[in-house]
Protein backbone atom coordinates (compact mmCIF):
# COMPACT_ATOMS: atom_id res chain seq x y z
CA UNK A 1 125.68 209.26 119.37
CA UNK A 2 128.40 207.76 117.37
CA UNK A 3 128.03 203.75 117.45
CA UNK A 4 129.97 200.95 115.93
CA UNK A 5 128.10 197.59 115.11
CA UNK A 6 127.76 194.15 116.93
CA UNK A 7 128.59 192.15 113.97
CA UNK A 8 126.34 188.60 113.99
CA UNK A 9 123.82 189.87 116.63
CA UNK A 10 119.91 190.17 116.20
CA UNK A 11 117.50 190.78 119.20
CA UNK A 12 113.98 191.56 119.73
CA UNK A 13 113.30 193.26 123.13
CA UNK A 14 108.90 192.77 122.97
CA UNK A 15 109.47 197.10 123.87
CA UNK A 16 105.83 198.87 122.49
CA UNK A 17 102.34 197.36 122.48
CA UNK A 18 103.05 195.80 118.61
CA UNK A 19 104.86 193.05 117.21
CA UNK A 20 107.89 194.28 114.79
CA UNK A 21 108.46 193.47 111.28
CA UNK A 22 109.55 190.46 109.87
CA UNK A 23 107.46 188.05 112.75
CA UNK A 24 104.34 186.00 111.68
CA UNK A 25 101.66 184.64 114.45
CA UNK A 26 99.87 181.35 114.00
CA UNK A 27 97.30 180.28 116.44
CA UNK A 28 95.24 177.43 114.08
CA UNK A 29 92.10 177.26 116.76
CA UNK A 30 91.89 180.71 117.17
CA UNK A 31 91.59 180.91 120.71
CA UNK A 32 94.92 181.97 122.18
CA UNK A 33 95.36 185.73 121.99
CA UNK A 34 99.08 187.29 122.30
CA UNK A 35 100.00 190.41 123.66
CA UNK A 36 103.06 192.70 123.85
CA UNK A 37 103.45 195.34 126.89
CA UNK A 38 105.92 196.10 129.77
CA UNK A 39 108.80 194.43 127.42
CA UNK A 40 107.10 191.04 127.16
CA UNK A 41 105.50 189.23 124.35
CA UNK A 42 102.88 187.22 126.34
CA UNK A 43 100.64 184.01 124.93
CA UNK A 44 97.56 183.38 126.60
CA UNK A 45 97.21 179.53 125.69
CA UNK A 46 93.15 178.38 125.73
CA UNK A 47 92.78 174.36 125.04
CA UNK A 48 93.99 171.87 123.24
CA UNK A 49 96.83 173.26 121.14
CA UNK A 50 99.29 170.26 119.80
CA UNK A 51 101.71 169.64 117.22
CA UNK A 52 103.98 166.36 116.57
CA UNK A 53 104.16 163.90 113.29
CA UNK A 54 101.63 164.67 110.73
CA UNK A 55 99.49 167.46 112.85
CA UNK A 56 100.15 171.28 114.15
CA UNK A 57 97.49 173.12 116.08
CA UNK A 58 100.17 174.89 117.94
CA UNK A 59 100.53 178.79 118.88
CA UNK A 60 103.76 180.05 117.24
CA UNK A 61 105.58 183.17 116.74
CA UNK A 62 108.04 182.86 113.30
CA UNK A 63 110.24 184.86 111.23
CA UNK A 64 112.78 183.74 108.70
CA UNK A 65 116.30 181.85 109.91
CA UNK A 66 119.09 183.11 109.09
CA UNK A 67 121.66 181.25 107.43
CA UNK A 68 124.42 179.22 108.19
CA UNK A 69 124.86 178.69 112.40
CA UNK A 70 123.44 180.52 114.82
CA UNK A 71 121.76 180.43 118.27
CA UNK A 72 118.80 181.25 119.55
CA UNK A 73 117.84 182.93 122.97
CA UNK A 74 115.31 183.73 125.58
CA UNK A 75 114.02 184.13 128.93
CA UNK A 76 110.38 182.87 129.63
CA UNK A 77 108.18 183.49 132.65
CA UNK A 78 105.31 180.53 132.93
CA UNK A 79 102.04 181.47 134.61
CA UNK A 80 101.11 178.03 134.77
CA UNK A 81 97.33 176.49 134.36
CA UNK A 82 96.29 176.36 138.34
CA UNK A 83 95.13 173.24 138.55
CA UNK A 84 97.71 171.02 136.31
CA UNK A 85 100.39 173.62 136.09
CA UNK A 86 102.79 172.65 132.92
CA UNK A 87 101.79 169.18 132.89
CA UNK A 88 100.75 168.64 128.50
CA UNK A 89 102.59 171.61 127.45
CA UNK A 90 105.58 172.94 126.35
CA UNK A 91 106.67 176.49 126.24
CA UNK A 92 109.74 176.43 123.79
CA UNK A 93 112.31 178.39 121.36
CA UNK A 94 111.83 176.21 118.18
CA UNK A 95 114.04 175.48 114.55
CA UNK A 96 111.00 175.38 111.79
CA UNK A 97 111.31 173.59 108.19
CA UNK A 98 108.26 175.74 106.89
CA UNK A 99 104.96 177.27 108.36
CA UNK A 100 102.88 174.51 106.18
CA UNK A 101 100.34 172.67 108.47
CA UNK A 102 101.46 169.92 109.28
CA UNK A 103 105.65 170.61 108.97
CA UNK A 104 107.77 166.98 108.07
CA UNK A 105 110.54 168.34 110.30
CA UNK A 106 111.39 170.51 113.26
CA UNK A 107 113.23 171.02 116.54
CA UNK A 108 112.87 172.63 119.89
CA UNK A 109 113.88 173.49 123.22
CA UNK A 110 111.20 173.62 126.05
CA UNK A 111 110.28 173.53 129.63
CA UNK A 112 106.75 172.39 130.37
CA UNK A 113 105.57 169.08 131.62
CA UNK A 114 106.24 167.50 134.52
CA UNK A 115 109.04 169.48 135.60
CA UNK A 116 111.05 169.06 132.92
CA UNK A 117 113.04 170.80 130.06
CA UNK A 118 112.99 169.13 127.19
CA UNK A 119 114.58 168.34 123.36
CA UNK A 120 111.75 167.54 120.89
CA UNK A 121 111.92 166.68 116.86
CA UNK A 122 109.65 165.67 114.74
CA UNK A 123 111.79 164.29 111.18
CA UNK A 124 109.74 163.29 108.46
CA UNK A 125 106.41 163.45 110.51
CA UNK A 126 107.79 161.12 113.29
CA UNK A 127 108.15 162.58 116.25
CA UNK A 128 110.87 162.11 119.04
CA UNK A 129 111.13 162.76 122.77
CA UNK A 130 115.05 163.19 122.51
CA UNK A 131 116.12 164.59 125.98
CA UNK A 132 114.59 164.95 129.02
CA UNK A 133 115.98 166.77 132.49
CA UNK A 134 113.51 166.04 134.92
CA UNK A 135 113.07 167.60 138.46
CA UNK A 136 113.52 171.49 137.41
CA UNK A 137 110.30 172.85 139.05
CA UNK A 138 111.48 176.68 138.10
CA UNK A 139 108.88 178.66 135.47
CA UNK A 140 111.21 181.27 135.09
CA UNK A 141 114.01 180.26 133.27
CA UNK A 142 116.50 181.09 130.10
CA UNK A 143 116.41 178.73 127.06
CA UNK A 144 119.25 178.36 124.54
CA UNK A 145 119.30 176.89 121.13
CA UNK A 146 122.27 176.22 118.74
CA UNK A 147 122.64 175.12 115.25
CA UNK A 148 125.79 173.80 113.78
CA UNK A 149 125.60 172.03 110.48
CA UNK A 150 122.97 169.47 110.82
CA UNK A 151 123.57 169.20 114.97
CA UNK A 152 121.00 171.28 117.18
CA UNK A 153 121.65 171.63 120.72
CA UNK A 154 119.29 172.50 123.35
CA UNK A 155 120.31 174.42 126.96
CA UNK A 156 118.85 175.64 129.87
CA UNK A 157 119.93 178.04 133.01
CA UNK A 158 117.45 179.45 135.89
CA UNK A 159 119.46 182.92 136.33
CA UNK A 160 121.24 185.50 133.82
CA UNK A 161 124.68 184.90 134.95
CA UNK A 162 124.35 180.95 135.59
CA UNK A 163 126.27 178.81 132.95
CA UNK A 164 124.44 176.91 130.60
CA UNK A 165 123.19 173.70 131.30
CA UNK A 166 123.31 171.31 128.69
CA UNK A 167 119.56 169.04 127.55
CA UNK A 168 120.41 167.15 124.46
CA UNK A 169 122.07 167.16 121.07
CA UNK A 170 120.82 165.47 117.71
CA UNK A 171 121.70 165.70 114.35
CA UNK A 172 118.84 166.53 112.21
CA UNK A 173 119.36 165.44 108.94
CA UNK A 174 116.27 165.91 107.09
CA UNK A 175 115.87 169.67 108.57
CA UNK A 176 116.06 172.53 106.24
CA UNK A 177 115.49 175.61 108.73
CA UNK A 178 113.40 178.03 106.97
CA UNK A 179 112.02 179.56 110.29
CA UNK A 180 112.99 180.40 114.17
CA UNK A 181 111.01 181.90 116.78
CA UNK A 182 108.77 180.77 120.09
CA UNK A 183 106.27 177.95 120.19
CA UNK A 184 103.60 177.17 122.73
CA UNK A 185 101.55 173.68 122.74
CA UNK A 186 99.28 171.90 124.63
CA UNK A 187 98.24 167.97 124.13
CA UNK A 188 95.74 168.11 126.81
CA UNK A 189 92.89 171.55 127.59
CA UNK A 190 94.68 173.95 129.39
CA UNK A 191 95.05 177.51 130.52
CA UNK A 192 98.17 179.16 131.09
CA UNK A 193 100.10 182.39 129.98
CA UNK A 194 103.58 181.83 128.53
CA UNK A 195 106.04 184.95 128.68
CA UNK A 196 109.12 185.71 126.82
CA UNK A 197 110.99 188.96 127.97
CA UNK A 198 113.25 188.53 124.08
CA UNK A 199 114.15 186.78 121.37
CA UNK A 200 117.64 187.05 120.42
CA UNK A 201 119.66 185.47 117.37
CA UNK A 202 123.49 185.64 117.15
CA UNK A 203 125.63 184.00 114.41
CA UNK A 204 128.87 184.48 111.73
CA UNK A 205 125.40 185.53 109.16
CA UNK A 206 122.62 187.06 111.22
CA UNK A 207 122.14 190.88 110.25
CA UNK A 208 122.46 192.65 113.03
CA UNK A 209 119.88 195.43 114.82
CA UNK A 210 121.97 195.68 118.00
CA UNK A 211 124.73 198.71 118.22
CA UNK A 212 127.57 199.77 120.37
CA UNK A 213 127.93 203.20 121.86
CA UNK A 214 132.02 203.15 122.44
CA UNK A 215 131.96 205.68 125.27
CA UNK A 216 129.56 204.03 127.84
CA UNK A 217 129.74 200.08 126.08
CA UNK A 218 125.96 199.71 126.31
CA UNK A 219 124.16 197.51 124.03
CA UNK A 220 120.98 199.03 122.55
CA UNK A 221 119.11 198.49 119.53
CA UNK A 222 119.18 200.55 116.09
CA UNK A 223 115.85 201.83 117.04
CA UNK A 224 117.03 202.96 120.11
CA UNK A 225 120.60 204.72 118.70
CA UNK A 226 117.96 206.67 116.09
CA UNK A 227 115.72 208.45 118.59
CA UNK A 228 118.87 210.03 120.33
């Protein structure tokens, strides 16, 4: 099938029961399993799992940035903990300086809470509640983040086709983005099961994985245009 490429474009679908190359998992206490089946990458979060200035116990899911600007994408599905549903957590796409424990200086999108979707940093081990949209009860959801320069911009939107909804911007001065990927933490015990149906990177220097077959316009992944 001929294809053409989708210059800038990188996306990871969760398709398969195994993690692809290039991503790293961190879960410090050891207690929060992952899985990936049915096209979902799935953390089971167990406890107390934090991370903010000078500590990290969080569950993460890295792999190098790219360089230059770029934004970051996903859709999440929250099984929330029964009795104090997102309350002390955060579910989130997040901008890394490093995978050393504790990292100086990070950024992320996230819904979790009270209701809320939030813009987080932590810049030189102080951290920063930066933007808050309160009243947005919805556990499935699509998160956006965006670098440009030193500014990172955080978005939200409950349906595919609804137009993103601006959280908060903040310019970052101190962050030197070294990693991307999906974060899950908890500052109180809890038991829930975050979701994320992709992960998807698009920018002027991202190497793409994601082709074009000209005759029917259909996205689909180099992985996908090899097996036919």
């Amino acid at each position: 099938m001929p294809v053409s490429s989708i210059a800038g474009t990188w996306r990871d679908d969760f398709n398969g029961t195994k993690l692809g190359d290039g991503w790293n998992y961190t879960d410090s206490n050891g207690n929060s399993p992952y899985k990936v089946a049915d096209g979902w990458f799935s953390i089971h979060l167990v406890g107390h799992n934090d991370i903010w200035g000078g500590f990290d116990n969080s569950v993460k899911l890295l792999r190098d940035a790219p360089q230059g600007d770029y934004t970051l994408e996903t859709h999440i599905k929250i099984e929330p903990d029964m009795s104090a549903k997102t309350q002390n957590t955060w579910t989130s796409v997040i901008i890394f300086d490093s995978t050393n424990k504790p990292s100086a200086n990070w950024w992320y999108i996230a819904r979790g809470g009270a209701d809320e979707v939030n813009t987080e940093y932590v810049q030189n081990n102080a951290g920063v509640i930066q933007a808050s949209l309160k009243g947005i009860g919805d556990t499935d959801l699509y998160l956006k983040g965006e670098k440009v320069g030193q500014k990172y911009t955080g978005y939200y939107k409950i349906e595919k086709d609804d137009e993103w909804i601006l959280v908060g911007t903040f310019t970052h001065s101190t962050l030197n983005p070294l990693k991307v990927g999906l974060m899950v933490k908890s500052w109180a015990i809890r038991d829930m099961v975050s979701n994320y149906e992709y992960f998807e990177m698009v920018g002027d220097k991202v190497e793409s994985n994601i082709a074009v077959a000209p005759n029917e316009k259909l996205a689909v992944t180099w992985g996908q245009v090899k097996g036919h």
